[in-house]
C-alpha atoms as a PDB file:
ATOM      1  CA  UNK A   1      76.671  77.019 -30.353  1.00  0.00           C
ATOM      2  CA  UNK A   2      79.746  79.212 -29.545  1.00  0.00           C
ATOM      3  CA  UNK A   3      80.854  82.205 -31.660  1.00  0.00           C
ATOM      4  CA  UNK A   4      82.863  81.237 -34.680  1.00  0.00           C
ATOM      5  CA  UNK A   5      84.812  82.976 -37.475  1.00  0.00           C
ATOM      6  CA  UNK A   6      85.520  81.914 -40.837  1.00  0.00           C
ATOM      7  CA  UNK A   7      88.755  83.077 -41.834  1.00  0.00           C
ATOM      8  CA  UNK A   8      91.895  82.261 -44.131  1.00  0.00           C
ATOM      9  CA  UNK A   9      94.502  79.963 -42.923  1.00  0.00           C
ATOM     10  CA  UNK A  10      97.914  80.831 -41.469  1.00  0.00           C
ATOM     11  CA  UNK A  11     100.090  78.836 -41.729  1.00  0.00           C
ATOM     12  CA  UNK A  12     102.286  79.390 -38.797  1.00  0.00           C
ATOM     13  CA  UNK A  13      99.414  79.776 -35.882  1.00  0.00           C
ATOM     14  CA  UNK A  14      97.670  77.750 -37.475  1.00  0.00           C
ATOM     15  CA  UNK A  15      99.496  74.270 -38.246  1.00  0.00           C
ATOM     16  CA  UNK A  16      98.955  72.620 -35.341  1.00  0.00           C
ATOM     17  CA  UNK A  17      95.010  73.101 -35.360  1.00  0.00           C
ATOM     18  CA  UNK A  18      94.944  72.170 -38.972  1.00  0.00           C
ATOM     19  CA  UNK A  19      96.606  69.542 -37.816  1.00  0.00           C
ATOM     20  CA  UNK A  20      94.290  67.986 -35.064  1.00  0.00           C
ATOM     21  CA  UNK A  21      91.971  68.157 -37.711  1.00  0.00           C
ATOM     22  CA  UNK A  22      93.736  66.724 -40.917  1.00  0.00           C
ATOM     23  CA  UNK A  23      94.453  63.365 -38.283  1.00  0.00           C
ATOM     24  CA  UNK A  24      90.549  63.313 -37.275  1.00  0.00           C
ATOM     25  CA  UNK A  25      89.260  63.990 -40.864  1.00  0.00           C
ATOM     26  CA  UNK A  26      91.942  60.932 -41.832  1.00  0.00           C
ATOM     27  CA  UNK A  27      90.684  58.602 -38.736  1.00  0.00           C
ATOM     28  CA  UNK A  28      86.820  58.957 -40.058  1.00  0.00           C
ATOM     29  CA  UNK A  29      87.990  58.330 -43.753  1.00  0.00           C
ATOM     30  CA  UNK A  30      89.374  54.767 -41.617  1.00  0.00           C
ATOM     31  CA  UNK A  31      86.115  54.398 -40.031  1.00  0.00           C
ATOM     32  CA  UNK A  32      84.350  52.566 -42.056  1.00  0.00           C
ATOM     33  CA  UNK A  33      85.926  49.196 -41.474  1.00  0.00           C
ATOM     34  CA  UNK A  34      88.754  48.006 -38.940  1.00  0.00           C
ATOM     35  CA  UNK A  35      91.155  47.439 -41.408  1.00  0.00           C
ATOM     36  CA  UNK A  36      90.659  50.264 -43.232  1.00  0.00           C
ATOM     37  CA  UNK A  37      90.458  52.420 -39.891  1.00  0.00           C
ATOM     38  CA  UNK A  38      93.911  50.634 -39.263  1.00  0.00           C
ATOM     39  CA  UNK A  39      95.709  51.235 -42.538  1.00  0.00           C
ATOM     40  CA  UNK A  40      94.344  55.414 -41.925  1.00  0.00           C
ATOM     41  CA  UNK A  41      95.630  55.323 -38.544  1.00  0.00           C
ATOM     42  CA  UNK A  42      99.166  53.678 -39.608  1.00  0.00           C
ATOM     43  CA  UNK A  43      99.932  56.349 -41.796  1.00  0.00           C
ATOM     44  CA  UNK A  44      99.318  59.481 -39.589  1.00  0.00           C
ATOM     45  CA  UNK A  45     103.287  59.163 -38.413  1.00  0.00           C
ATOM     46  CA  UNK A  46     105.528  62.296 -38.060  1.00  0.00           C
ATOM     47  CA  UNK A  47     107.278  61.324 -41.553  1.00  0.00           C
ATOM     48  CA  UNK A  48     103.646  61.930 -43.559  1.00  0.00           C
ATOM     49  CA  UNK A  49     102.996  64.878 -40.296  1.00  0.00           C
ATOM     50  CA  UNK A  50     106.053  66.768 -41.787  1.00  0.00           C
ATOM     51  CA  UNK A  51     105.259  65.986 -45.535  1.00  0.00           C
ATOM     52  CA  UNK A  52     101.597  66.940 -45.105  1.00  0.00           C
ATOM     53  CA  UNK A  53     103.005  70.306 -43.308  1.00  0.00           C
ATOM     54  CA  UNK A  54     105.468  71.161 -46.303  1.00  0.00           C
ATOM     55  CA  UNK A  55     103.164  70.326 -48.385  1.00  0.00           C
ATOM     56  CA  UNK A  56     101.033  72.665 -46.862  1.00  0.00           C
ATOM     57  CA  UNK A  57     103.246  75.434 -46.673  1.00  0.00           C
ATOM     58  CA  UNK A  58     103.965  74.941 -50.224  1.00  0.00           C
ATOM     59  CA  UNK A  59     100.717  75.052 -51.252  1.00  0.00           C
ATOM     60  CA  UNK A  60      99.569  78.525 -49.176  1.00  0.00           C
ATOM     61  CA  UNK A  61     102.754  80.161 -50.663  1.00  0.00           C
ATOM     62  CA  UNK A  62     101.174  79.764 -54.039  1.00  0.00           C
ATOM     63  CA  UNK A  63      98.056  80.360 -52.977  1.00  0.00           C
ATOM     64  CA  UNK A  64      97.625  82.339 -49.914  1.00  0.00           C
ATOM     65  CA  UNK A  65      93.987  81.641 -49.743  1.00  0.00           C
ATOM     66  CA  UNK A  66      93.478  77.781 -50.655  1.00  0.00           C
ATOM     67  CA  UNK A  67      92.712  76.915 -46.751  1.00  0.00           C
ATOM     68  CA  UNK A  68      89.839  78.506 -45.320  1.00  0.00           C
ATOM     69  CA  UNK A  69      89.968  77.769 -41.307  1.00  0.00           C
ATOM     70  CA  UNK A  70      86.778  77.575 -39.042  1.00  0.00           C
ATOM     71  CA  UNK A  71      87.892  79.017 -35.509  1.00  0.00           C
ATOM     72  CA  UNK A  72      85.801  78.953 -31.856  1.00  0.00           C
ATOM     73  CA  UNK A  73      87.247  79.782 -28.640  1.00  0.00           C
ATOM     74  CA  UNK A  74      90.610  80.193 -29.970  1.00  0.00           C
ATOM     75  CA  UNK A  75      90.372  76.708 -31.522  1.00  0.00           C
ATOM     76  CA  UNK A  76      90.103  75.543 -34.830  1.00  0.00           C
ATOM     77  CA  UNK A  77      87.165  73.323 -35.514  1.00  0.00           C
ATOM     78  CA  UNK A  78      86.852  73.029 -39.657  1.00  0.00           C
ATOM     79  CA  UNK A  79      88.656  73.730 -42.881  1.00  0.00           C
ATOM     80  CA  UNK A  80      88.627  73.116 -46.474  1.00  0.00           C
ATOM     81  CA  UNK A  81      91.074  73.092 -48.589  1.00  0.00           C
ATOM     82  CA  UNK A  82      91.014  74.020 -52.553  1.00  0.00           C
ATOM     83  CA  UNK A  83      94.287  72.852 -54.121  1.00  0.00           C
ATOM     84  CA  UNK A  84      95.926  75.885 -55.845  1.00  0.00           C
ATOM     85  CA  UNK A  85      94.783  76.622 -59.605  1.00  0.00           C
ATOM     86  CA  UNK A  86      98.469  75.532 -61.080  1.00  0.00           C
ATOM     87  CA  UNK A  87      96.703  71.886 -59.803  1.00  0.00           C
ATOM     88  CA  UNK A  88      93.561  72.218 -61.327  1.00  0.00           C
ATOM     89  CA  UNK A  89      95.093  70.166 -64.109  1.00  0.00           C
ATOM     90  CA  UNK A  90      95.000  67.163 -62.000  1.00  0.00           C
ATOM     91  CA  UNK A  91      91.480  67.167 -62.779  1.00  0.00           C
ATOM     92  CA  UNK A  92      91.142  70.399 -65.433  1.00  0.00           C
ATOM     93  CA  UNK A  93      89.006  71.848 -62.418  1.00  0.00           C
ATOM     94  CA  UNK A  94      89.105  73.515 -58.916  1.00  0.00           C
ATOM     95  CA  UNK A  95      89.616  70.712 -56.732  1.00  0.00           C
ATOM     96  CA  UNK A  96      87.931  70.300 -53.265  1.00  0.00           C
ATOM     97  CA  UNK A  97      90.710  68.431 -51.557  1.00  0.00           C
ATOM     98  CA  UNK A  98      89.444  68.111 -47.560  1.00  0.00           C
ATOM     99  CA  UNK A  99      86.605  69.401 -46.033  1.00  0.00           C
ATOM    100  CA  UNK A 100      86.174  68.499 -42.295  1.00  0.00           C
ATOM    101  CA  UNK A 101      84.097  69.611 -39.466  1.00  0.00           C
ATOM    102  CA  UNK A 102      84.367  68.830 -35.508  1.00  0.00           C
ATOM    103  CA  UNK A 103      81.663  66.825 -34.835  1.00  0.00           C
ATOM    104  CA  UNK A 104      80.462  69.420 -32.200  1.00  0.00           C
ATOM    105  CA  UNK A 105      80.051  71.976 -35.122  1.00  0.00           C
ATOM    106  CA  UNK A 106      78.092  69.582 -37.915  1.00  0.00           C
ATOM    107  CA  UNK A 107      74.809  70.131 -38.936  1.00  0.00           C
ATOM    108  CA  UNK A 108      75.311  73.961 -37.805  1.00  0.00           C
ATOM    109  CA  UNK A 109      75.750  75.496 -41.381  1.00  0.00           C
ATOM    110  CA  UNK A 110      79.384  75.848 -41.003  1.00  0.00           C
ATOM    111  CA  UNK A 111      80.199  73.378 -44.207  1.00  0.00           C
ATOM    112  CA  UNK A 112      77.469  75.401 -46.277  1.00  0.00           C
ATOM    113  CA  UNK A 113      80.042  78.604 -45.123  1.00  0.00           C
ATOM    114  CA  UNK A 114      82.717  76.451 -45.979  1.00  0.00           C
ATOM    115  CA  UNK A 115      81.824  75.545 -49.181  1.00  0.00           C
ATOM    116  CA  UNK A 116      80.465  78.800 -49.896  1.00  0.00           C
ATOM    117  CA  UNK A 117      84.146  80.072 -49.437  1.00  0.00           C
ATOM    118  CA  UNK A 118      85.313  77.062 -51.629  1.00  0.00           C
ATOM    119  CA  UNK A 119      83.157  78.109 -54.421  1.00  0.00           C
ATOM    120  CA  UNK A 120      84.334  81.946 -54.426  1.00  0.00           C
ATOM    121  CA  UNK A 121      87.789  80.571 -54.118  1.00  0.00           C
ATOM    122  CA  UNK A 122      87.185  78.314 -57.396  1.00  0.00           C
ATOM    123  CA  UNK A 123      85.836  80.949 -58.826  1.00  0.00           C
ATOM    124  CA  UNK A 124      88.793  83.299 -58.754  1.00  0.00           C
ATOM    125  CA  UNK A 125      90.902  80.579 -60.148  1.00  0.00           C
ATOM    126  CA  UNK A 126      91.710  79.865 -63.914  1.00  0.00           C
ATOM    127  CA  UNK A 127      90.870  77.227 -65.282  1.00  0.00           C
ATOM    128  CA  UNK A 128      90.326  74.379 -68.013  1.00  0.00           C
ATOM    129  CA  UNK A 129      86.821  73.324 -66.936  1.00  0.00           C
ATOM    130  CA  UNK A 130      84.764  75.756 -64.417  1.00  0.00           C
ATOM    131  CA  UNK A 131      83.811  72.948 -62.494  1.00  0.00           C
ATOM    132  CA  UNK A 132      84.792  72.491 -58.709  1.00  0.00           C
ATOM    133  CA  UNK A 133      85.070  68.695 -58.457  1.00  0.00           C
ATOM    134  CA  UNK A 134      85.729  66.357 -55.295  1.00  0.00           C
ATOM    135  CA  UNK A 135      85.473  62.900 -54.318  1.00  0.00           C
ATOM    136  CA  UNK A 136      83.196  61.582 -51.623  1.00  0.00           C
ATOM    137  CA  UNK A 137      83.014  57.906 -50.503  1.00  0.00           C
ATOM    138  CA  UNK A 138      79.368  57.011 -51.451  1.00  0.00           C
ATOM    139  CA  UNK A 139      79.464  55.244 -47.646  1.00  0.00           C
ATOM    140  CA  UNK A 140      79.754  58.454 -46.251  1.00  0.00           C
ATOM    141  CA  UNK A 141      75.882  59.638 -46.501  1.00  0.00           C
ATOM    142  CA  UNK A 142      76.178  63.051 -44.197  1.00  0.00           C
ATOM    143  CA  UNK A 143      79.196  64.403 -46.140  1.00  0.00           C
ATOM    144  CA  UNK A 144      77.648  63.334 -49.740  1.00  0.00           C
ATOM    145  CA  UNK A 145      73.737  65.002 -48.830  1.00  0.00           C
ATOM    146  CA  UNK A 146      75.638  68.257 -47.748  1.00  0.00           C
ATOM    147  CA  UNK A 147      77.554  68.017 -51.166  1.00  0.00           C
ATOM    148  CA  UNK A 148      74.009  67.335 -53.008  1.00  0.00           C
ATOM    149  CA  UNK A 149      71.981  69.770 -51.028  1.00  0.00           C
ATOM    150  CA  UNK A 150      74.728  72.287 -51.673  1.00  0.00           C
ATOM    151  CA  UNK A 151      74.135  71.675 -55.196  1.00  0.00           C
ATOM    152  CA  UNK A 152      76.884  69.028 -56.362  1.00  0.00           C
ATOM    153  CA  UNK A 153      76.233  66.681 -59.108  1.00  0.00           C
ATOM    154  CA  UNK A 154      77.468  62.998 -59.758  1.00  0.00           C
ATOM    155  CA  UNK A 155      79.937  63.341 -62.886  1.00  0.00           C
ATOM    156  CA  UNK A 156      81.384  60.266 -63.309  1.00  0.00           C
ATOM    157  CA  UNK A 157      82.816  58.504 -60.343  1.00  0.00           C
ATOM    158  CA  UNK A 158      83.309  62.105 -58.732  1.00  0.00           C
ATOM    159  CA  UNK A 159      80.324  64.889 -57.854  1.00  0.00           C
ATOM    160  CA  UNK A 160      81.135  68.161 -59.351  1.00  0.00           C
ATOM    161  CA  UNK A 161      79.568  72.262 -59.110  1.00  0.00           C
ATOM    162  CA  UNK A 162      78.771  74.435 -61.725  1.00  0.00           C
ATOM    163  CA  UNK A 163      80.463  77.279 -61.753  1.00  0.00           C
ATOM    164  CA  UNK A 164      78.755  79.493 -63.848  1.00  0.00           C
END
């Protein structure tokens, strides 16, 4: 395993890494089936590329710290991404919205540092229910026993941490 650092996002070096991975984390969300892998792979067109960059940019303006990056070699290799606190009200929590790891880098501990920077970031927000909350499809067993073994819960149709 190569030398990594787990740092905050910027947004102008960074984009097109963040990038590379937002399309691969998108692809393996299409994976499961061919349409579904088709209908993922349809949408990844420069239109939703620039949205998904503004949208981006938007969000680290308000919240210079919502991306945490994974870099090795110069490359980025992982992120997640907590929406900023003024959208917690989408689901009166922090909200987990991507977490994605290079398959070279899985199973290393990386998504324990990850989410270990997700949960500080949570932390540090405001909000109506001190819950960090994200959605997992129950298909996808590796990315739903990290959740678990990290300590996530099933709460309703979504797994959620305890913040306290």
């Amino acid at each position: 395993m190569t030398d990594t650092t787990v740092r905050s996002y910027d947004h102008e070096g960074d984009w097109p890494g963040l990038w590379d991975l937002k399309a691969a984390f998108e692809r393996e969300l299409g994976g499961a089936n061919e349409a579904k892998a088709e209908t993922y792979d349809a949408k990844l067109t420069e239109e939703y590329r620039a949205g998904y960059r503004g949208w981006v940019g938007d969000c680290v303006s308000r919240d210079p710290d919502c991306i945490t990056v994974v870099e090795a070699e110069g490359d980025l290799v992982g992120y997640v991404f907590v929406l900023p606190a003024d959208l917690a009200y989408i689901w009166d929590a922090a909200v987990l919205n991507e977490l994605f790891l290079a398959p070279d880098h899985r199973g290393s501990g990386l998504a324990t540092d990850l989410l270990d920077r997700a949960v500080a970031h949570a932390r540090s927000q405001r909000l109506p229910l001190d819950r960090l909350v994200l959605d997992v499809d129950p298909k996808n067993g590796r990315a739903a026993r990290v959740y678990e073994r990290y300590g996530f819960e099933p709460w309703g149709e979504m797994v959620a941490y305890d913040l306290d």
